[in-house]
Protein backbone atom coordinates (compact mmCIF):
# COMPACT_ATOMS: atom_id res chain seq x y z
CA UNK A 1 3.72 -3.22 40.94
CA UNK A 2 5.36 -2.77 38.04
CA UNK A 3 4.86 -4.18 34.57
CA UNK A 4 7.02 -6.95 34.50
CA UNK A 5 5.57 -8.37 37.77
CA UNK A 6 2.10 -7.81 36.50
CA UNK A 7 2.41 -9.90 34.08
CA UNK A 8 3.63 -12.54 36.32
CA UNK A 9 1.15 -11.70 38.36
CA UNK A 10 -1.55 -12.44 35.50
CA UNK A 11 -0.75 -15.68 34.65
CA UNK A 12 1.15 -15.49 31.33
CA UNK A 13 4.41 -17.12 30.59
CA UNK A 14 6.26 -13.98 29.20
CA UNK A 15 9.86 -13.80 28.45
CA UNK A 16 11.29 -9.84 28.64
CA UNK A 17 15.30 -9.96 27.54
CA UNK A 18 15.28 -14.26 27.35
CA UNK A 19 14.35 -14.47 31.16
CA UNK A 20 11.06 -15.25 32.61
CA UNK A 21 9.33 -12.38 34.96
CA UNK A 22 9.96 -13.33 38.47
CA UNK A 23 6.10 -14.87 39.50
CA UNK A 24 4.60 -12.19 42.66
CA UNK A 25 1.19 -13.18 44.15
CA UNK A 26 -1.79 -10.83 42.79
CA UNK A 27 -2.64 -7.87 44.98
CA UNK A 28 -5.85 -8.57 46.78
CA UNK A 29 -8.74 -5.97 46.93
CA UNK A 30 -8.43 -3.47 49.90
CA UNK A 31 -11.70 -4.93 51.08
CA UNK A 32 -13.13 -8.21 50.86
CA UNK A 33 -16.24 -8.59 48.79
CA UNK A 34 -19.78 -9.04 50.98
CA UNK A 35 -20.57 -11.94 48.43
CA UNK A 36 -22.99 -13.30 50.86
CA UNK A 37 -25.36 -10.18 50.74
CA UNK A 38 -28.34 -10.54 48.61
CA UNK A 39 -28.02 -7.97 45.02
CA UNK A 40 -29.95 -4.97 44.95
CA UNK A 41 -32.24 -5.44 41.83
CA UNK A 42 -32.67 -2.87 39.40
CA UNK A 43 -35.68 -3.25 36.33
CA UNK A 44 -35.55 0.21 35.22
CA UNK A 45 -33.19 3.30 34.56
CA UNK A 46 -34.19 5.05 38.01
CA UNK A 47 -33.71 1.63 40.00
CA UNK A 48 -30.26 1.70 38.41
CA UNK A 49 -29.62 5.19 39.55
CA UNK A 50 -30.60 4.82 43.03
CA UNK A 51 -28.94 1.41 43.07
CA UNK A 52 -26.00 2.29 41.84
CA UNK A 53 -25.58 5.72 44.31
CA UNK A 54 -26.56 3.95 47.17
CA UNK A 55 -23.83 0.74 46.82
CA UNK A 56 -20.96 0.34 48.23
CA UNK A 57 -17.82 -1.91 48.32
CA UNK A 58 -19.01 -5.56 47.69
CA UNK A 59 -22.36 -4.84 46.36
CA UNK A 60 -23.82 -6.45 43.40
CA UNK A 61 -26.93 -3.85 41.29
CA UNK A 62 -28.64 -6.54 39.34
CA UNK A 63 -30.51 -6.45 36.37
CA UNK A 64 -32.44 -9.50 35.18
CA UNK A 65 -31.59 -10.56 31.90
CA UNK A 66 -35.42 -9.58 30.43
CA UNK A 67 -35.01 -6.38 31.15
CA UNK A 68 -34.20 -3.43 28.51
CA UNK A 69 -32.92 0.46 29.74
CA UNK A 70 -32.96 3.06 27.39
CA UNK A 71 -30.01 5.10 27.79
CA UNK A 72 -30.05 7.62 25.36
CA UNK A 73 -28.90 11.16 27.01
CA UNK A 74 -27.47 8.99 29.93
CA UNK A 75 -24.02 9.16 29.86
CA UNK A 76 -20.89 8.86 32.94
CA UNK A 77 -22.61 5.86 34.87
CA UNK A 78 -20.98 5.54 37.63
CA UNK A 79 -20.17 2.29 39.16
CA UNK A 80 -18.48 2.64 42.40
CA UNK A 81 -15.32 0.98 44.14
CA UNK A 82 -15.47 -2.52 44.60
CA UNK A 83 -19.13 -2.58 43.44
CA UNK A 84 -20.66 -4.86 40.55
CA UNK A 85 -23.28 -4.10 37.79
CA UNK A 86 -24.04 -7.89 36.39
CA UNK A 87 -26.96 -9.59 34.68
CA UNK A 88 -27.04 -13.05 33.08
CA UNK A 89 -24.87 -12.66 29.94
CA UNK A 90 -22.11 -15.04 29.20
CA UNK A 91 -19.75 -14.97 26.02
CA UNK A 92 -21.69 -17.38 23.29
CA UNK A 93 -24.16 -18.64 25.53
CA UNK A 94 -26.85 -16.36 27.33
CA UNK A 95 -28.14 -12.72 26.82
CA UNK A 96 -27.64 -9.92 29.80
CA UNK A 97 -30.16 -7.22 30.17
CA UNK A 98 -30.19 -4.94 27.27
CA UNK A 99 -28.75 -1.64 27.49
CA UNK A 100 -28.93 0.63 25.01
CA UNK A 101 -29.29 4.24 22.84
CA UNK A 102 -31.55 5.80 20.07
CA UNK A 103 -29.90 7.68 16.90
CA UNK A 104 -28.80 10.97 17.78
CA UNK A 105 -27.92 10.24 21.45
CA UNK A 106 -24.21 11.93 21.45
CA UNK A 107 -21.88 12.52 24.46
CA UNK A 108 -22.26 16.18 25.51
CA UNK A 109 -18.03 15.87 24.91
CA UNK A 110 -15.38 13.36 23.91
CA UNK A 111 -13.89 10.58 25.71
CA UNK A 112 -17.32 10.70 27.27
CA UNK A 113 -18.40 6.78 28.16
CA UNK A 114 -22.31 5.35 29.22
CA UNK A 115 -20.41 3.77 31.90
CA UNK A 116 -17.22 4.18 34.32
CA UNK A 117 -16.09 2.19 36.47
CA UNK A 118 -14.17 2.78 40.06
CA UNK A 119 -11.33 1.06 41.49
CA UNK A 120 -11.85 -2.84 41.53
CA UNK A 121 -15.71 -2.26 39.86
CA UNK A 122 -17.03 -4.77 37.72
CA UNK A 123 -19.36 -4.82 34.69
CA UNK A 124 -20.58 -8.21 33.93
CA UNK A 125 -23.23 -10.37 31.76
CA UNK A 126 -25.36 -7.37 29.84
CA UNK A 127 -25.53 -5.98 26.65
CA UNK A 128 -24.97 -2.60 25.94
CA UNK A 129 -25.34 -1.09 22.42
CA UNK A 130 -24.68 2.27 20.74
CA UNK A 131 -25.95 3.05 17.50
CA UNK A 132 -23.20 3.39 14.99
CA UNK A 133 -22.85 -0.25 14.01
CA UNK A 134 -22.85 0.63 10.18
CA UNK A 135 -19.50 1.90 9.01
CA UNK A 136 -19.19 5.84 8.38
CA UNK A 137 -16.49 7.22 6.08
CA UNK A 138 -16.35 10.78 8.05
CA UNK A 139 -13.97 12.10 4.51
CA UNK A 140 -17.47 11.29 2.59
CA UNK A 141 -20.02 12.03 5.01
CA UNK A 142 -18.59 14.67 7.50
CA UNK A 143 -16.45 16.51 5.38
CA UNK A 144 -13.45 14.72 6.90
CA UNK A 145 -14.36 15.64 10.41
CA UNK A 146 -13.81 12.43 12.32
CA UNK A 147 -15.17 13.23 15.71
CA UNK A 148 -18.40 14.79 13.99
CA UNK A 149 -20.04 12.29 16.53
CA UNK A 150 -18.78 11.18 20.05
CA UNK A 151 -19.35 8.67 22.79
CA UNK A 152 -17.53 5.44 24.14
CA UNK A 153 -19.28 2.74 26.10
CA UNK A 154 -17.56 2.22 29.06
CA UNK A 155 -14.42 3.16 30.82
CA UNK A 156 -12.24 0.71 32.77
CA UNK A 157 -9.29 1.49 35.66
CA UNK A 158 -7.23 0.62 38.15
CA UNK A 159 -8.71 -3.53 39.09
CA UNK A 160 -12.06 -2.74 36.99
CA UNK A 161 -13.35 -6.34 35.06
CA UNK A 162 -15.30 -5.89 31.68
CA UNK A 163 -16.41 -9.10 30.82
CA UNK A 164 -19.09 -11.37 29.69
CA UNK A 165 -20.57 -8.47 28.29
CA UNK A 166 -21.96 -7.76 24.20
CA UNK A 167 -20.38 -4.57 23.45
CA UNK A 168 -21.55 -3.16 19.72
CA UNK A 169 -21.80 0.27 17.82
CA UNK A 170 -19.79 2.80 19.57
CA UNK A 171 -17.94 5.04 17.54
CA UNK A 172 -14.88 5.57 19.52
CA UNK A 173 -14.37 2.75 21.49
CA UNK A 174 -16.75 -0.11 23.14
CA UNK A 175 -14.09 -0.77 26.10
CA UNK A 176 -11.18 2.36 27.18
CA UNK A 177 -8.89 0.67 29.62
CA UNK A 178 -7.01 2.24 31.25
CA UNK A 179 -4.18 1.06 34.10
CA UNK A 180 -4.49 -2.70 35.10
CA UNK A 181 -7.79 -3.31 33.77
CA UNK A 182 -9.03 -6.86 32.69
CA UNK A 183 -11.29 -6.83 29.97
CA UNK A 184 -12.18 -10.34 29.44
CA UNK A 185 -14.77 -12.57 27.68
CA UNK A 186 -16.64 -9.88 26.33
CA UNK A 187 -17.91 -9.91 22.50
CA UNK A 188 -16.59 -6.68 20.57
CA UNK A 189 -18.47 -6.23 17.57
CA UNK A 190 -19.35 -3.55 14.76
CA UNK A 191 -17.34 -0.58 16.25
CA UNK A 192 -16.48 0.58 12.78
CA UNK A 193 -16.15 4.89 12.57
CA UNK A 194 -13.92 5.61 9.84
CA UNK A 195 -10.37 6.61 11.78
CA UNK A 196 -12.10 5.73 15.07
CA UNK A 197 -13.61 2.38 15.89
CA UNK A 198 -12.04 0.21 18.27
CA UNK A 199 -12.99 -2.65 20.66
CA UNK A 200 -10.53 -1.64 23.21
CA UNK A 201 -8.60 1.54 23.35
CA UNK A 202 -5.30 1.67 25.34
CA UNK A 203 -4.55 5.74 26.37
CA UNK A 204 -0.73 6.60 26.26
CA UNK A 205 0.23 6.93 29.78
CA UNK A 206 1.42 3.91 32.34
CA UNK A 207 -1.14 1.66 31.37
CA UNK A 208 -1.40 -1.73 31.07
CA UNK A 209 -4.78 -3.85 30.89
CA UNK A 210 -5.07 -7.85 30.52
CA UNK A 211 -6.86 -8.06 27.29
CA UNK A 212 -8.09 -12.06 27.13
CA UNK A 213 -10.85 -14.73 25.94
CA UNK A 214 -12.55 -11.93 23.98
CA UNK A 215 -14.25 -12.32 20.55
CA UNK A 216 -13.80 -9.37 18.25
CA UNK A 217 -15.39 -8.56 15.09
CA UNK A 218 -16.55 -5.93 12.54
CA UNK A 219 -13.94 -3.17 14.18
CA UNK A 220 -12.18 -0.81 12.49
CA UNK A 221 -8.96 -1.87 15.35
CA UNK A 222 -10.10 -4.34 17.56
CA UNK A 223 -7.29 -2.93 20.32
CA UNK A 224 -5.52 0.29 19.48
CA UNK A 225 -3.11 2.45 21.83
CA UNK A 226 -2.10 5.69 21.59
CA UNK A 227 1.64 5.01 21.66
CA UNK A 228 4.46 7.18 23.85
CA UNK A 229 7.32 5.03 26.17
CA UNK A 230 5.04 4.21 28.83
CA UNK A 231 2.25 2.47 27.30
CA UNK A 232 1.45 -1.54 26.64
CA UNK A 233 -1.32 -4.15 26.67
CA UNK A 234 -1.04 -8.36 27.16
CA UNK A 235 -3.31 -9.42 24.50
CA UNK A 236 -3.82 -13.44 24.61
CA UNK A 237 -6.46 -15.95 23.17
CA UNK A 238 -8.61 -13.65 21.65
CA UNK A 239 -10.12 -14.64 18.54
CA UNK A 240 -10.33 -11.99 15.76
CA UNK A 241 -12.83 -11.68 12.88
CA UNK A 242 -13.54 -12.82 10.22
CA UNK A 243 -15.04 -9.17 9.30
CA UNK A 244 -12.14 -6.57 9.48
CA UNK A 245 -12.46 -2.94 8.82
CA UNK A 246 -8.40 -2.67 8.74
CA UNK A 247 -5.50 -4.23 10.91
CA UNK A 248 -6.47 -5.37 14.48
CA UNK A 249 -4.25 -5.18 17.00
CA UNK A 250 -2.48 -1.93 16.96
CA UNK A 251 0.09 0.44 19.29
CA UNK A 252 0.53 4.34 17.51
CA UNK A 253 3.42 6.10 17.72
CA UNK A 254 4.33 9.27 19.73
CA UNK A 255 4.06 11.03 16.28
CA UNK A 256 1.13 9.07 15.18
CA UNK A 257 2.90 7.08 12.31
CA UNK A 258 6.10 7.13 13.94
CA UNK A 259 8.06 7.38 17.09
CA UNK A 260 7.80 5.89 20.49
CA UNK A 261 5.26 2.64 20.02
CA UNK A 262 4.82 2.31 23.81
CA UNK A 263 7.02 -0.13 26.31
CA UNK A 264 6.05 -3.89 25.97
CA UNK A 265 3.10 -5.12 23.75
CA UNK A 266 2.03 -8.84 24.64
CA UNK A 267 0.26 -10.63 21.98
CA UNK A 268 0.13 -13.89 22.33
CA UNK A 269 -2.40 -17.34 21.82
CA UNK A 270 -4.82 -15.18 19.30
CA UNK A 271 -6.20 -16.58 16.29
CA UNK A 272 -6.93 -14.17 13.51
CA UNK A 273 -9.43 -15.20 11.09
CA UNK A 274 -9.26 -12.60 8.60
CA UNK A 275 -7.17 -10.58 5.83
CA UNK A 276 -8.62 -8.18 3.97
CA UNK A 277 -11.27 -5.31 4.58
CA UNK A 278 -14.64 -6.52 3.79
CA UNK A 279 -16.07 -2.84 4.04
CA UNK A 280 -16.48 -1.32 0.67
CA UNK A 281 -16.80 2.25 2.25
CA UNK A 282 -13.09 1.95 3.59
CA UNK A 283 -10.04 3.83 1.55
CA UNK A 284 -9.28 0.20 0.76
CA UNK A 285 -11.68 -1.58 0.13
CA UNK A 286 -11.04 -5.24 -0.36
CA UNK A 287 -7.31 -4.77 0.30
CA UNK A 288 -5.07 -7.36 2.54
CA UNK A 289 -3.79 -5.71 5.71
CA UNK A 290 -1.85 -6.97 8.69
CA UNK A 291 -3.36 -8.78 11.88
CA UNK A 292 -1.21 -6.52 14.17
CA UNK A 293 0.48 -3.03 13.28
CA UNK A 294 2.61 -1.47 15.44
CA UNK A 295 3.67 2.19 14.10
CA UNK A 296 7.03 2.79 15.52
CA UNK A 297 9.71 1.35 17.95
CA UNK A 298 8.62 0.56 21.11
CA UNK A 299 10.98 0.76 24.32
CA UNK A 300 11.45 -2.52 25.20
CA UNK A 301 9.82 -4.71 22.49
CA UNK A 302 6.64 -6.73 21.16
CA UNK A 303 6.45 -10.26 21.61
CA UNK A 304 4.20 -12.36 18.85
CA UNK A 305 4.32 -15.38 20.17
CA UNK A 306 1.65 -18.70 19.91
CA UNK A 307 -0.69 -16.94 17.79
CA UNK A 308 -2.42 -18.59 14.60
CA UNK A 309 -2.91 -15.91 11.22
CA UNK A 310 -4.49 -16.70 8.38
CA UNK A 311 -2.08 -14.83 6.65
CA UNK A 312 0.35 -16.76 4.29
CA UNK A 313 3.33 -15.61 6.30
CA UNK A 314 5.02 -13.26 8.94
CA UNK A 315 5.23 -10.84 6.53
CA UNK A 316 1.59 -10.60 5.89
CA UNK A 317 0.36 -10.39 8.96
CA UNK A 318 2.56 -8.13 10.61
CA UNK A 319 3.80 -4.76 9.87
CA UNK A 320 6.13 -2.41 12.06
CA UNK A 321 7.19 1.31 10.55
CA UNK A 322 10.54 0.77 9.51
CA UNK A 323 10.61 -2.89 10.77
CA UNK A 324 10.57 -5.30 12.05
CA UNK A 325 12.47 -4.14 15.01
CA UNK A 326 12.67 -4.67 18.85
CA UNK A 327 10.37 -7.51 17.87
CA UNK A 328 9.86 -11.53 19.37
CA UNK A 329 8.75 -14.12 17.32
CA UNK A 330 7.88 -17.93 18.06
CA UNK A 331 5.55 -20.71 17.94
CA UNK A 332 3.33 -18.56 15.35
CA UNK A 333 1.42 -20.51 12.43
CA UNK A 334 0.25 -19.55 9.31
CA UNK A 335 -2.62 -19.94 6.33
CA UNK A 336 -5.90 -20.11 6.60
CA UNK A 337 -7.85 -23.89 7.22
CA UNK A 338 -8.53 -25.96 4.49
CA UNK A 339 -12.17 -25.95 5.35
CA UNK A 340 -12.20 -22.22 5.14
C-alpha cells in the first residue's frame, strides 16, 4: 500500500496536489485475533517473560493494573506477532500496571528500547517510566556528549498499536515508530535530553505511522523525524503542551538543517498550547519558538491544516528553512484563549 492510500485507508480527509486520496479498505491482519481466549496473567517480571515467549498470534499477557515490574537491566522485550501486552490504563482516566527503571539503568547500546513490538503487536493501558524526566543540558553536564546516556522505551512496526499507555523520562525517545505504526491515545510526557528528547521519533526510511488522540508534554520534540525523500508522519488531534522544551512537531533534513525534509508530513486537528521554552537549562531559555519546524523541503509537501496555535500568527508558529515552501495551509486559528 502506498502512502497516499494509507492515508485513505486511515480515515483522514487529506488532499495531495488539490485531489482527495482515492478511499481503499484497511488491510486486515493475516490472522484473526483468538479474542475469545482467556489472557495469560502476568504479576511479576518472570511471569512476563514466560508469558510473553510462550504467546502467540491473538494472545493477550495481562498485567493487572496494581501491579509494579522493575525493569532496570531489562531491555528488547519482545512482544510477538499479533500478540497484546495490556493492563487497565486509559488516556486521563485509569492507571495501567507500572513499569519502570532505577537511575543508572542504560541500554547496553543505542536505539536500544524496554520494549519491541512484532508485526500487528499491541501495547496497551500501562505505564512505563524511564528515569530522565528532569532536563539535562549534555554541553553543561557531559561535556557536549549527547548520547552520554541511552535507551528508548518502546519500538513500534509494521501494524504495531501504542496506545493508552503513560510514557515518561526516556532520553531518546518514549515511542520509535517505525512503518505504519499507530501510536494513539498515549500520554507523552517529560522526555526532555538536551538534543534528544522526543515523544515519538520517525526514522528516515519509508515510514509512515498514524500519530493521533495523544497528549504531549514536557518534550524537548514531541514528534521528530530524521528527514531524507522517503519519510512522513499523519499527525492529527493531538494536543501539545503547555510545557515545551523547544518546537514540537518536527521533520530534519537530509543534511540535518537542510535538505530533503521527507515526502508528505500530515499535521492536522492539533491544538498547541504553548510558545516559549519554560526550561531555564535550554540554550534559550524563555524564548518563543514555533509549534512545528520542518528543516528543509520536503518532496511532495506539508499540509497544516485545522489546527489551533496559540501563536499570534502563521508566522509564529511555523518555521520552514528557507520557507515557507511546498507548504498547505487552511482552516488554522490563532492566539491563545482569553481565559489563558
Amino acid at each position: 500500500m502506498d502512502r497516499r492510500a494509507y492515508l485513505a485507508a486511515a480515515g483522514s480527509a487529506v488532499l495531495f496536489g488539490g485531489a482527495l486520496a482515492d478511499p481503499v479498505p484497511v488491510v486486515e491482519p493475516v490472522q484473526e485475533r483468538a479474542d475469545d481466549d482467556e489472557p495469560m496473567v502476568a504479576s511479576s517480571l518472570g511471569d512476563l517473560r514466560d508469558s510473553l515467549e510462550a504467546a502467540t498470534w491473538g494472545d493477550v499477557v495481562y498485567v493487572p493494573p496494581e501491579v509494579e515490574i522493575d525493569l532496570t537491566g531489562t531491555w528488547r522485550l519482545s512482544i510477538p506477532d499479533g500478540v497484546t501486552l495490556a493492563s487497565d490504563g486509559r488516556l486521563d482516566d485509569y492507571d495501567g500496571a507500572r513499569f519502570h527503571s532505577s537511575p543508572g539503568d542504560e541500554a547496553p547500546e543505542q536505539h536500544t528500547h524496554k520494549f519491541e513490538l512484532g508485526r500487528g503487536a499491541r501495547l496497551t493501558g500501562v505505564r512505563l517510566e524511564g528515569h530522565h524526566h528532569e532536563y539535562v543540558n549534555p554541553i553543561e553536564e557531559h561535556d557536549g556528549n549527547f548520547y552520554a546516556h541511552r535507551g528508548n522505551g518502546v519500538w513500534a512496526g509494521r501494524g504495531a498499536v501504542v496506545d493508552n499507555n503513560d510514557i515518561s523520562g526516556w532520553l531518546y525517545a518514549a515511542v520509535w515508530a517505525e512503518d505504519d505504526a499507530h501510536v494513539h491515545d498515549n500520554f507523552l510526557h517529560h522526555n526532555t535530553w538536551g538534543g534528544l528528547g522526543y515523544g515519538v521519533v520517525v526514522p528516515s526510511g519509508d515510514n509512515m505511522p498514524l500519530i493521533e488522540d495523544n497528549r504531549f508534554n514536557y518534550n524537548r520534540h514531541s514528534i521528530a523525524a530524521g528527514g531524507g525523500p522517503e519519510v512522513g508522519y499523519v499527525a492529527r488531534n493531538n494536543v501539545v503542551g503547555p510545557d515545551w522544551v523547544g518546537a514540537q512537531f518536527d521533520m530534519h533534513g537530509d543534511e540535518g538543517m537542510v535538505g530533503v525534509a521527507g515526502d508528505e508530513v500530515v499535521i492536522e486537528g492539533n491544538t498547541f498550547r504553548g510558545t516559549h521554552t519554560v526550561e531555564a537549562k535550554t540554550r534559550n531559555p524563555g524564548a518563543e519558538v514555533p509549534a512545528i519546524h520542518i528543516r528543509g523541503t520536503p518532496e511532495t509537501g506539508v499540509w497544516v491544516e485545522n489546527n489551533h496555535f496559540y501563536h499570534e500568527d502563521r508566522a509564529s508558529a511555523y518555521q520552514q528553512t528557507d520557507g515557507p515552501h511546498r507548504v498547505h495551509f487552511s482552516g488554522n486559528t490563532y492566539g491563545r484563549p482569553e481565559s489563558g
